[in-house]
PDB file of N, CA and C in Angstrom:
ATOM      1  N   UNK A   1       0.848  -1.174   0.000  1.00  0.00           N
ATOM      2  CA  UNK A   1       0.000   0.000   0.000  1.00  0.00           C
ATOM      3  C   UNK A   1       0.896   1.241   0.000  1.00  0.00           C
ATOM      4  N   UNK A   2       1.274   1.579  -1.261  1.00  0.00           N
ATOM      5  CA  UNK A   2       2.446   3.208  -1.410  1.00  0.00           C
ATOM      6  C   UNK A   2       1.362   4.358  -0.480  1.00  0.00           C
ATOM      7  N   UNK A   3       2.262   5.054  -0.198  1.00  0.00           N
ATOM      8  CA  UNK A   3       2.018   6.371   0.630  1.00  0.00           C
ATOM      9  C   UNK A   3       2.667   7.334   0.036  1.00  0.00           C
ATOM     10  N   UNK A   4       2.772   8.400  -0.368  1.00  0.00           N
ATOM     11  CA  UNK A   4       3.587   9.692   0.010  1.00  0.00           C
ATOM     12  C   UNK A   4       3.516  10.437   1.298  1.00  0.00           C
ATOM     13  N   UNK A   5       4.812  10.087   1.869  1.00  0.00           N
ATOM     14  CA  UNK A   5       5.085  10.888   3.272  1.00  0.00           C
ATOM     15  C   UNK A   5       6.119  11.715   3.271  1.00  0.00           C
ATOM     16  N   UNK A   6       6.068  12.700   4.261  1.00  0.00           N
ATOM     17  CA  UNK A   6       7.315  13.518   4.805  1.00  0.00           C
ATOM     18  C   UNK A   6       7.218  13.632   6.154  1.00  0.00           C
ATOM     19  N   UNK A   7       8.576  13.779   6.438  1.00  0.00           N
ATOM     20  CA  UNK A   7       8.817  14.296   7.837  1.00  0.00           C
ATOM     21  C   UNK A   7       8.169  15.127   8.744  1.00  0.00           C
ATOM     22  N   UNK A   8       7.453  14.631   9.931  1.00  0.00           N
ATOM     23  CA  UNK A   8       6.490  16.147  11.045  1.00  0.00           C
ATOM     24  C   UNK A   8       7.254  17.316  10.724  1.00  0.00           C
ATOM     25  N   UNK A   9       6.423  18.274  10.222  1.00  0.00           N
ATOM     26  CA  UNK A   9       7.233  20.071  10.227  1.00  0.00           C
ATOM     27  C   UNK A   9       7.379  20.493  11.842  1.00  0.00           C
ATOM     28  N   UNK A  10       8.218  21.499  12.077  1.00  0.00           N
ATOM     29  CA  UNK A  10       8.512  21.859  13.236  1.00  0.00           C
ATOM     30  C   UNK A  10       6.820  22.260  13.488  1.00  0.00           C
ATOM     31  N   UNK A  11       6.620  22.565  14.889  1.00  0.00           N
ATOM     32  CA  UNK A  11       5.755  23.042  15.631  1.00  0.00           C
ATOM     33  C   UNK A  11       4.997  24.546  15.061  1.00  0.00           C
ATOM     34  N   UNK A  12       6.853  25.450  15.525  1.00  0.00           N
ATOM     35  CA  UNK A  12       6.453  26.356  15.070  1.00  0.00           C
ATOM     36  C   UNK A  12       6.212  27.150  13.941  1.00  0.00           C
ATOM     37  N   UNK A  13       6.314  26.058  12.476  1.00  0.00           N
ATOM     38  CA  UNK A  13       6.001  26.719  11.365  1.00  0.00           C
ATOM     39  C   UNK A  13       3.964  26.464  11.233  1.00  0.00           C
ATOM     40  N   UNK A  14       3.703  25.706  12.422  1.00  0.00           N
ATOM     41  CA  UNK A  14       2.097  25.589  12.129  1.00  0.00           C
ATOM     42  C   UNK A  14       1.511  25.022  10.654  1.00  0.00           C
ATOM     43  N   UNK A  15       2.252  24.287   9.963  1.00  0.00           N
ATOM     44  CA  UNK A  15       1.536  23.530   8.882  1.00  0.00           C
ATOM     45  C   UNK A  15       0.026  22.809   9.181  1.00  0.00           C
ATOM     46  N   UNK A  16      -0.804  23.358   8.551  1.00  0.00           N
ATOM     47  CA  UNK A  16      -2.265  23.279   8.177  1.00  0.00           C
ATOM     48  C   UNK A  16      -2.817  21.829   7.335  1.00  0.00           C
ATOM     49  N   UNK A  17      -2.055  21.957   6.077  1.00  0.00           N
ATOM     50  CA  UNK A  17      -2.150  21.106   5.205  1.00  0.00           C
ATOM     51  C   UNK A  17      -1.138  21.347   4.074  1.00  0.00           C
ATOM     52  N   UNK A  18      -1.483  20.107   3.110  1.00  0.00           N
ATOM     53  CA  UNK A  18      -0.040  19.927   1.797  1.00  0.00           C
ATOM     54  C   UNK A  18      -0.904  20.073   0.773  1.00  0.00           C
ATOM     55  N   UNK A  19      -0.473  21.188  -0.264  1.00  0.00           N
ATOM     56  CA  UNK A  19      -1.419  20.991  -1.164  1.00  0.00           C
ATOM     57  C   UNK A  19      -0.170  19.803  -2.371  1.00  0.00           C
ATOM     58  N   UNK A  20      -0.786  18.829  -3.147  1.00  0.00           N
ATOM     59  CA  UNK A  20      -0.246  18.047  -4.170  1.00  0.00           C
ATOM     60  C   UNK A  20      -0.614  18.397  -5.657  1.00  0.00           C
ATOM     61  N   UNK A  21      -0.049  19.002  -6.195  1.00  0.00           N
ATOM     62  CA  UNK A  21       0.137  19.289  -7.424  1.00  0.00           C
ATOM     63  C   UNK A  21       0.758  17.904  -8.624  1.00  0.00           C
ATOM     64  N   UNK A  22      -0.334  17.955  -9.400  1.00  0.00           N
ATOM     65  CA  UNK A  22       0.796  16.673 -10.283  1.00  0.00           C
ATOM     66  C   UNK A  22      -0.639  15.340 -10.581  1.00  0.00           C
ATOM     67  N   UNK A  23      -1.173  15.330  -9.129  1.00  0.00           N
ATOM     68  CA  UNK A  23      -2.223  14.178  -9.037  1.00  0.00           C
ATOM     69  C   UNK A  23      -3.955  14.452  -9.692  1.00  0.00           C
ATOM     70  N   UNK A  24      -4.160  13.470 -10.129  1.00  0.00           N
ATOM     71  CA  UNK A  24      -5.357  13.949 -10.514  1.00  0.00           C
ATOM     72  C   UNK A  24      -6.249  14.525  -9.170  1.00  0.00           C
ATOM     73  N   UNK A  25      -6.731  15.566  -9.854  1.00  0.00           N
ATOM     74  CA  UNK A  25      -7.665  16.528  -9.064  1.00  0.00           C
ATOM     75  C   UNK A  25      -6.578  17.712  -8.199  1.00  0.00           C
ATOM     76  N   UNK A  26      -5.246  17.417  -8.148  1.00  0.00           N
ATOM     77  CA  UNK A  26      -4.431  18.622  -7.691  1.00  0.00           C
ATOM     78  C   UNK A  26      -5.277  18.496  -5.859  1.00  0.00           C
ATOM     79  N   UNK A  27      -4.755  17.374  -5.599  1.00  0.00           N
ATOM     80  CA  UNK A  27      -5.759  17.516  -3.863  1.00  0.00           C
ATOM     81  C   UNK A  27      -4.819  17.972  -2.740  1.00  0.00           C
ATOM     82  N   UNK A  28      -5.470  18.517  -1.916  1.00  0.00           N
ATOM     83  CA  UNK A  28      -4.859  18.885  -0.428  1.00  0.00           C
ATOM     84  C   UNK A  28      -4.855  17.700   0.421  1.00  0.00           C
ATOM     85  N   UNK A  29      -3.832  17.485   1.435  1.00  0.00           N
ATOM     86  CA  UNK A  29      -4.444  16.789   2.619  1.00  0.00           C
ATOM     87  C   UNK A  29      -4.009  17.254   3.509  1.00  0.00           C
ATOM     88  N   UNK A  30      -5.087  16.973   4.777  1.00  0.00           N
ATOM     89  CA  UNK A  30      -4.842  17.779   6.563  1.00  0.00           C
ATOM     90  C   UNK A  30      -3.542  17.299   6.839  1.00  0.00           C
ATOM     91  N   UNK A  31      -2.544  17.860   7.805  1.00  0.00           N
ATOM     92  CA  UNK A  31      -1.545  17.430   8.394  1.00  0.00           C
ATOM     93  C   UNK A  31      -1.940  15.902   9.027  1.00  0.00           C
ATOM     94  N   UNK A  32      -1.320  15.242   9.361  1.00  0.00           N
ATOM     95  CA  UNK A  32      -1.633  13.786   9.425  1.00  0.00           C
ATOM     96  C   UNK A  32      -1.466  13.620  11.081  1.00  0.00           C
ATOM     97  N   UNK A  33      -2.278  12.123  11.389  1.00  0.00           N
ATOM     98  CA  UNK A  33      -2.083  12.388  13.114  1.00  0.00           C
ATOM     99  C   UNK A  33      -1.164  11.635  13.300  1.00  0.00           C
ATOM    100  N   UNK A  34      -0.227  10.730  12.272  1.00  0.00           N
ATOM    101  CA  UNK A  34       0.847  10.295  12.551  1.00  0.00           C
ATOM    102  C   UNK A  34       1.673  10.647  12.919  1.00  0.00           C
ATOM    103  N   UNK A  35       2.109  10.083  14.427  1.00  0.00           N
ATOM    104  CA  UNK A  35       3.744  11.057  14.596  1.00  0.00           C
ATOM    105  C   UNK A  35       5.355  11.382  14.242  1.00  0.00           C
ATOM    106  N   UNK A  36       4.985  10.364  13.114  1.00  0.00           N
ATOM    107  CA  UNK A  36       6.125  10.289  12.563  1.00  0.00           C
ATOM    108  C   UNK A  36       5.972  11.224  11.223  1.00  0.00           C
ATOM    109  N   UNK A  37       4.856  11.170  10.433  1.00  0.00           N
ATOM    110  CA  UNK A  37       4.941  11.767   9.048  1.00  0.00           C
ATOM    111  C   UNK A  37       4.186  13.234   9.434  1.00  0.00           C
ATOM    112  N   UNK A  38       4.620  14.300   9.230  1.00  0.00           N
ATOM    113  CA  UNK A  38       3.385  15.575   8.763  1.00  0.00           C
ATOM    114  C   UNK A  38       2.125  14.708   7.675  1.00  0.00           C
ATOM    115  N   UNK A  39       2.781  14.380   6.672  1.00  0.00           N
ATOM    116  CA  UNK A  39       2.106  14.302   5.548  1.00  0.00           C
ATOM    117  C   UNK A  39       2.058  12.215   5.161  1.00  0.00           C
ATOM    118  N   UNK A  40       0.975  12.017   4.913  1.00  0.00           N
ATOM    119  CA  UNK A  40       0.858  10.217   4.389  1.00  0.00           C
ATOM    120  C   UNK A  40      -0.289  10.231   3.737  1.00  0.00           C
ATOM    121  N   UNK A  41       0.137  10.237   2.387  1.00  0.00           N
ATOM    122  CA  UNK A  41      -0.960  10.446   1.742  1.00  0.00           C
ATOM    123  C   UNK A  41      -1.062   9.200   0.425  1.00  0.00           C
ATOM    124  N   UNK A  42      -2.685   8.428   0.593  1.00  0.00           N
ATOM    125  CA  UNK A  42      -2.237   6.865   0.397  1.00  0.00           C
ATOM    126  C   UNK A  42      -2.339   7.624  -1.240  1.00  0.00           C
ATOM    127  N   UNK A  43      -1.856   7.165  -2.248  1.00  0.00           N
ATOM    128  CA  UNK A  43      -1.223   6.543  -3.695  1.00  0.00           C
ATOM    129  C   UNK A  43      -1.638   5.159  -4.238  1.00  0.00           C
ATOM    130  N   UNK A  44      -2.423   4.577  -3.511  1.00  0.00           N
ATOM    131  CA  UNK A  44      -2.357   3.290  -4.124  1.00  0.00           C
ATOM    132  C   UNK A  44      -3.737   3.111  -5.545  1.00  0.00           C
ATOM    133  N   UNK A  45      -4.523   4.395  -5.343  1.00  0.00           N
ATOM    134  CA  UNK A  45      -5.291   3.997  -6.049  1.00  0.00           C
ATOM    135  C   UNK A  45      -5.302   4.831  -7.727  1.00  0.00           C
ATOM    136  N   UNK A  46      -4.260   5.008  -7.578  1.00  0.00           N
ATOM    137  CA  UNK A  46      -3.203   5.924  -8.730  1.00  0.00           C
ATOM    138  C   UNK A  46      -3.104   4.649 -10.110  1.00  0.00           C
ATOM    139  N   UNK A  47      -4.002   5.591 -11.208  1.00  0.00           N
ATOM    140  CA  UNK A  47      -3.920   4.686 -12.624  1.00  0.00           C
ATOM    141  C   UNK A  47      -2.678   4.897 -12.549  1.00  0.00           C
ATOM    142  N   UNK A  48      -2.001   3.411 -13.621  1.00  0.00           N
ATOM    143  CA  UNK A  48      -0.606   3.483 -14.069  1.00  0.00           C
ATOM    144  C   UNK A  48      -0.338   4.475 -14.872  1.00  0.00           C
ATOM    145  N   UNK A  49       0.667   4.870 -14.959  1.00  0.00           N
ATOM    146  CA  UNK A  49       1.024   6.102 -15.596  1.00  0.00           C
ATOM    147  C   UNK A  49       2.457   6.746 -14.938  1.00  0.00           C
ATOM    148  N   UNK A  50       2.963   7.681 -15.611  1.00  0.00           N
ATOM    149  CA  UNK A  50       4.295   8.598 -15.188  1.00  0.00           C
ATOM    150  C   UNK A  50       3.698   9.550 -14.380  1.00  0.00           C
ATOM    151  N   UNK A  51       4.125  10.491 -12.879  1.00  0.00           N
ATOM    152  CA  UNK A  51       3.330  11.309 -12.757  1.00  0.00           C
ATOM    153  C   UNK A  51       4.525  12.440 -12.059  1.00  0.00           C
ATOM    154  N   UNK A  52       4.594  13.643 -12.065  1.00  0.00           N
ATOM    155  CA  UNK A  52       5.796  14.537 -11.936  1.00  0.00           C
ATOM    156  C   UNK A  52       4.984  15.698 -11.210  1.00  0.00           C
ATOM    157  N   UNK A  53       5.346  15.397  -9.794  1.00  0.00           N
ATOM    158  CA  UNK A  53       4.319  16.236  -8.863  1.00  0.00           C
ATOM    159  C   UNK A  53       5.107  17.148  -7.865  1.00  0.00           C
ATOM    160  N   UNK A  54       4.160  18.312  -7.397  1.00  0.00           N
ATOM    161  CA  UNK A  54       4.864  18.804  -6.420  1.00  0.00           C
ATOM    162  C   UNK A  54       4.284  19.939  -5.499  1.00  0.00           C
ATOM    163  N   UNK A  55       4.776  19.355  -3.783  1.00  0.00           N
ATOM    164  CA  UNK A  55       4.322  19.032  -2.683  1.00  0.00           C
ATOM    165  C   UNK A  55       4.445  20.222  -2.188  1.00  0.00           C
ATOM    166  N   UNK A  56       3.691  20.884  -1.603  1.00  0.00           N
ATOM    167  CA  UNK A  56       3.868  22.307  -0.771  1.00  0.00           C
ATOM    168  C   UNK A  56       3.155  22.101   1.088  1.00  0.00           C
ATOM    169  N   UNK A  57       3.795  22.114   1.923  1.00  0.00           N
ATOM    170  CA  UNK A  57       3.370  22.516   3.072  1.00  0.00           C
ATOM    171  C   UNK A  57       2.700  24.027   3.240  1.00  0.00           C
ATOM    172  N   UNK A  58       1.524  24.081   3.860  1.00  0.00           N
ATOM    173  CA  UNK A  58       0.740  25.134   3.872  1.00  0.00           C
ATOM    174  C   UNK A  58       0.481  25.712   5.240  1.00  0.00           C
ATOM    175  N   UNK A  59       0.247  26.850   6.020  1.00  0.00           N
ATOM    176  CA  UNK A  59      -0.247  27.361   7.111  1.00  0.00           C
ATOM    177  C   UNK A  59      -1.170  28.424   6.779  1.00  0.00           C
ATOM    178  N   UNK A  60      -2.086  28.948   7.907  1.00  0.00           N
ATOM    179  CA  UNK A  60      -2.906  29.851   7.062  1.00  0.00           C
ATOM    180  C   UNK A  60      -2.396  31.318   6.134  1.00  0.00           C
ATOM    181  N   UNK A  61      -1.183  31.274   6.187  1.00  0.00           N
ATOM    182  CA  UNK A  61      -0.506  32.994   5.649  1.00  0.00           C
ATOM    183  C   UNK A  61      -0.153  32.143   4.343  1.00  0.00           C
ATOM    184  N   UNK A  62       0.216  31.246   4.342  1.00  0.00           N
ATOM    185  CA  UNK A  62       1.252  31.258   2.818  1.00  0.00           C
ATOM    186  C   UNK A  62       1.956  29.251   2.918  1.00  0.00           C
ATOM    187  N   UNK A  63       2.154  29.044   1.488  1.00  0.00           N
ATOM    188  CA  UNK A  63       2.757  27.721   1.499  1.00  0.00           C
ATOM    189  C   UNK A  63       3.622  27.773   1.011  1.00  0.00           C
ATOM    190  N   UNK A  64       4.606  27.003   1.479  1.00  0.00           N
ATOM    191  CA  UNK A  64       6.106  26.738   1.058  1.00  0.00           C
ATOM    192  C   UNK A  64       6.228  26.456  -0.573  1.00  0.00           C
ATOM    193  N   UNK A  65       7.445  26.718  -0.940  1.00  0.00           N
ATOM    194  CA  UNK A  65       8.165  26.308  -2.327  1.00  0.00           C
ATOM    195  C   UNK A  65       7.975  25.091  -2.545  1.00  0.00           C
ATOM    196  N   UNK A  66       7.078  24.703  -3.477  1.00  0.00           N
ATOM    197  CA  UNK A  66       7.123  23.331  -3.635  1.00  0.00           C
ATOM    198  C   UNK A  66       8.661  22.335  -3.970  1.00  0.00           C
ATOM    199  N   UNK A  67       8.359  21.437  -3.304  1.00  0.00           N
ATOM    200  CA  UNK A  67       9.500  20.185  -3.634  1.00  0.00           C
ATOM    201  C   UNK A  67       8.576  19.492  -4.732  1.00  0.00           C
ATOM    202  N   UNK A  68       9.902  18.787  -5.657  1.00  0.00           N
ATOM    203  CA  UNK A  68       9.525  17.916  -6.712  1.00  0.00           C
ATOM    204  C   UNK A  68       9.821  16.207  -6.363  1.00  0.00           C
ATOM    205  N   UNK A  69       8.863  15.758  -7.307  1.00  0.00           N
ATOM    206  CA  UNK A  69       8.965  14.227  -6.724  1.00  0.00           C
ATOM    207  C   UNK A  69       8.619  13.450  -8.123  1.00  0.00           C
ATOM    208  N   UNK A  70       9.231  13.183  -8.864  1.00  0.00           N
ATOM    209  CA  UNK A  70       9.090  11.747  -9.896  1.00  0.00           C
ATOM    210  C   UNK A  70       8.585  10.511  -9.821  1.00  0.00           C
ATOM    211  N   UNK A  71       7.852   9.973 -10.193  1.00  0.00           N
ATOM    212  CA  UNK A  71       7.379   8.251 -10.095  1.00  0.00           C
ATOM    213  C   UNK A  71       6.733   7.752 -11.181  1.00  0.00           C
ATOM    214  N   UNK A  72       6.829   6.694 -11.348  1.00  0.00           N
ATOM    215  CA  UNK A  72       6.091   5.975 -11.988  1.00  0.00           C
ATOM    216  C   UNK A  72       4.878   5.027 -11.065  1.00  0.00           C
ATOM    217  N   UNK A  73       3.602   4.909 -11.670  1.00  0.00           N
ATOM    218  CA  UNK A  73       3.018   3.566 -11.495  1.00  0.00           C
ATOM    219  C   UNK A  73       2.668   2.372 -12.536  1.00  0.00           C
ATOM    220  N   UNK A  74       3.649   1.670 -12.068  1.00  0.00           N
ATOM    221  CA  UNK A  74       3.313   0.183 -13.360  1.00  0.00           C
ATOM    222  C   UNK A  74       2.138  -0.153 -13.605  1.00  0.00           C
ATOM    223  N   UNK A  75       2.078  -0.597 -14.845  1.00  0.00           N
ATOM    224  CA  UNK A  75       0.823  -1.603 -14.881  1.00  0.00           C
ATOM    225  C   UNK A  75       1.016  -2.906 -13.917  1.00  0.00           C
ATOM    226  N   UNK A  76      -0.166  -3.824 -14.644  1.00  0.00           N
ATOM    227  CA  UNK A  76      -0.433  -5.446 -14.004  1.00  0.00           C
ATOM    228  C   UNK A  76       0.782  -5.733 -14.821  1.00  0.00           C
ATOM    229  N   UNK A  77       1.317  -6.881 -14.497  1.00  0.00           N
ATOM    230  CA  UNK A  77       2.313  -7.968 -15.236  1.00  0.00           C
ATOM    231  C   UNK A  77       1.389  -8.601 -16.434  1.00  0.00           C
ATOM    232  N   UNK A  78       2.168  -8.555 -17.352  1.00  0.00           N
ATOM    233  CA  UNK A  78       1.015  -9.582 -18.727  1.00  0.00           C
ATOM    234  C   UNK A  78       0.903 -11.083 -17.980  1.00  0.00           C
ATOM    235  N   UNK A  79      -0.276 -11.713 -18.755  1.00  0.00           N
ATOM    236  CA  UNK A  79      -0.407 -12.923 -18.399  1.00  0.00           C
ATOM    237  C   UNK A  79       0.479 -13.530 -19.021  1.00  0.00           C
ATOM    238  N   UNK A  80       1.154 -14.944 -18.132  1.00  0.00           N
ATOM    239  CA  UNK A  80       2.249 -15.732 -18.442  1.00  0.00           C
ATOM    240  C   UNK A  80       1.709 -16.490 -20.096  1.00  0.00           C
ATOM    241  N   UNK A  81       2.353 -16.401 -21.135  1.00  0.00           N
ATOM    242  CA  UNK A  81       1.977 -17.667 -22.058  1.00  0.00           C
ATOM    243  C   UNK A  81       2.984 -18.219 -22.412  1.00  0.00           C
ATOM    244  N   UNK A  82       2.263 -19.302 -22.798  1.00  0.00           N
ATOM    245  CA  UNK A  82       3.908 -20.611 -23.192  1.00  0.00           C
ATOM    246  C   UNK A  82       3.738 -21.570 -22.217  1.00  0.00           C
ATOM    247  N   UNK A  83       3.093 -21.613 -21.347  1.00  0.00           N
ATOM    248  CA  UNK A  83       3.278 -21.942 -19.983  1.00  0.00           C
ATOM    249  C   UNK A  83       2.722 -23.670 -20.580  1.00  0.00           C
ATOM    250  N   UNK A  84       3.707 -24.690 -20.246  1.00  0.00           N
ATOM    251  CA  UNK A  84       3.645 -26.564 -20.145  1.00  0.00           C
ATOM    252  C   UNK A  84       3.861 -26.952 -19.382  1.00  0.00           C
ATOM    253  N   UNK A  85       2.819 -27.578 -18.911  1.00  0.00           N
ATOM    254  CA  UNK A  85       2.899 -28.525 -17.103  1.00  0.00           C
ATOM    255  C   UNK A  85       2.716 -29.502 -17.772  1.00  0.00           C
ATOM    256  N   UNK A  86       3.669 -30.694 -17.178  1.00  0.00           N
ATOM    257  CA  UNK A  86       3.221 -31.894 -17.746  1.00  0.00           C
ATOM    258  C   UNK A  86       4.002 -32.937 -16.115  1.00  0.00           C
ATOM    259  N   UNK A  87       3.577 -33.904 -16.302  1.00  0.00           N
ATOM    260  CA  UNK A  87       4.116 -34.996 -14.662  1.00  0.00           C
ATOM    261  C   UNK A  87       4.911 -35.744 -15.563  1.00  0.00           C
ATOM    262  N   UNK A  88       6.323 -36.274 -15.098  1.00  0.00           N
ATOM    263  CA  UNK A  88       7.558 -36.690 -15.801  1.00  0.00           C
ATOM    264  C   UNK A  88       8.026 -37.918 -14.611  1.00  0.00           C
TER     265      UNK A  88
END
């Protein structure tokens, strides 16, 4: 199950939410209640495709310089053919 995460922002920069640029619909998500990530935002239901996105931490005055992030999502594997079972 892929995620995009980052690191908890300090306290005192007060991050709100991340807006994601790149994904279909360009979505926000709330700061996360995980204490390890600010940001975990699930990916798994991402058509295959190339996708070249980028992540901004937000508070209510203003959001950071976005960072860039590259990925791919594969397709399924083709079905096996050729395939001979035989008992020897």
């Amino acid at each position: 199950m892929p995620h995009l995460v980052c690191s908890r922002p300090d306290e005192s920069e007060q991050v709100e939410y991340y807006t994601i640029a790149g994904l279909p619909g360009d979505p926000t998500a709330p700061i996360s209640d995980d204490p390890e990530y600010g940001l975990n935002y699930d990916i798994s239901d991402l058509p295959e495709g190339a996708y070249s996105i980028r992540v901004s931490a937000c508070n209510k005055w203003q959001c950071s310089l976005p960072a860039p992030l590259e990925f791919t999502v594969p397709g399924q594997p083709s079905q096996p053919v050729g395939l001979n079972i035989s008992f020897v």
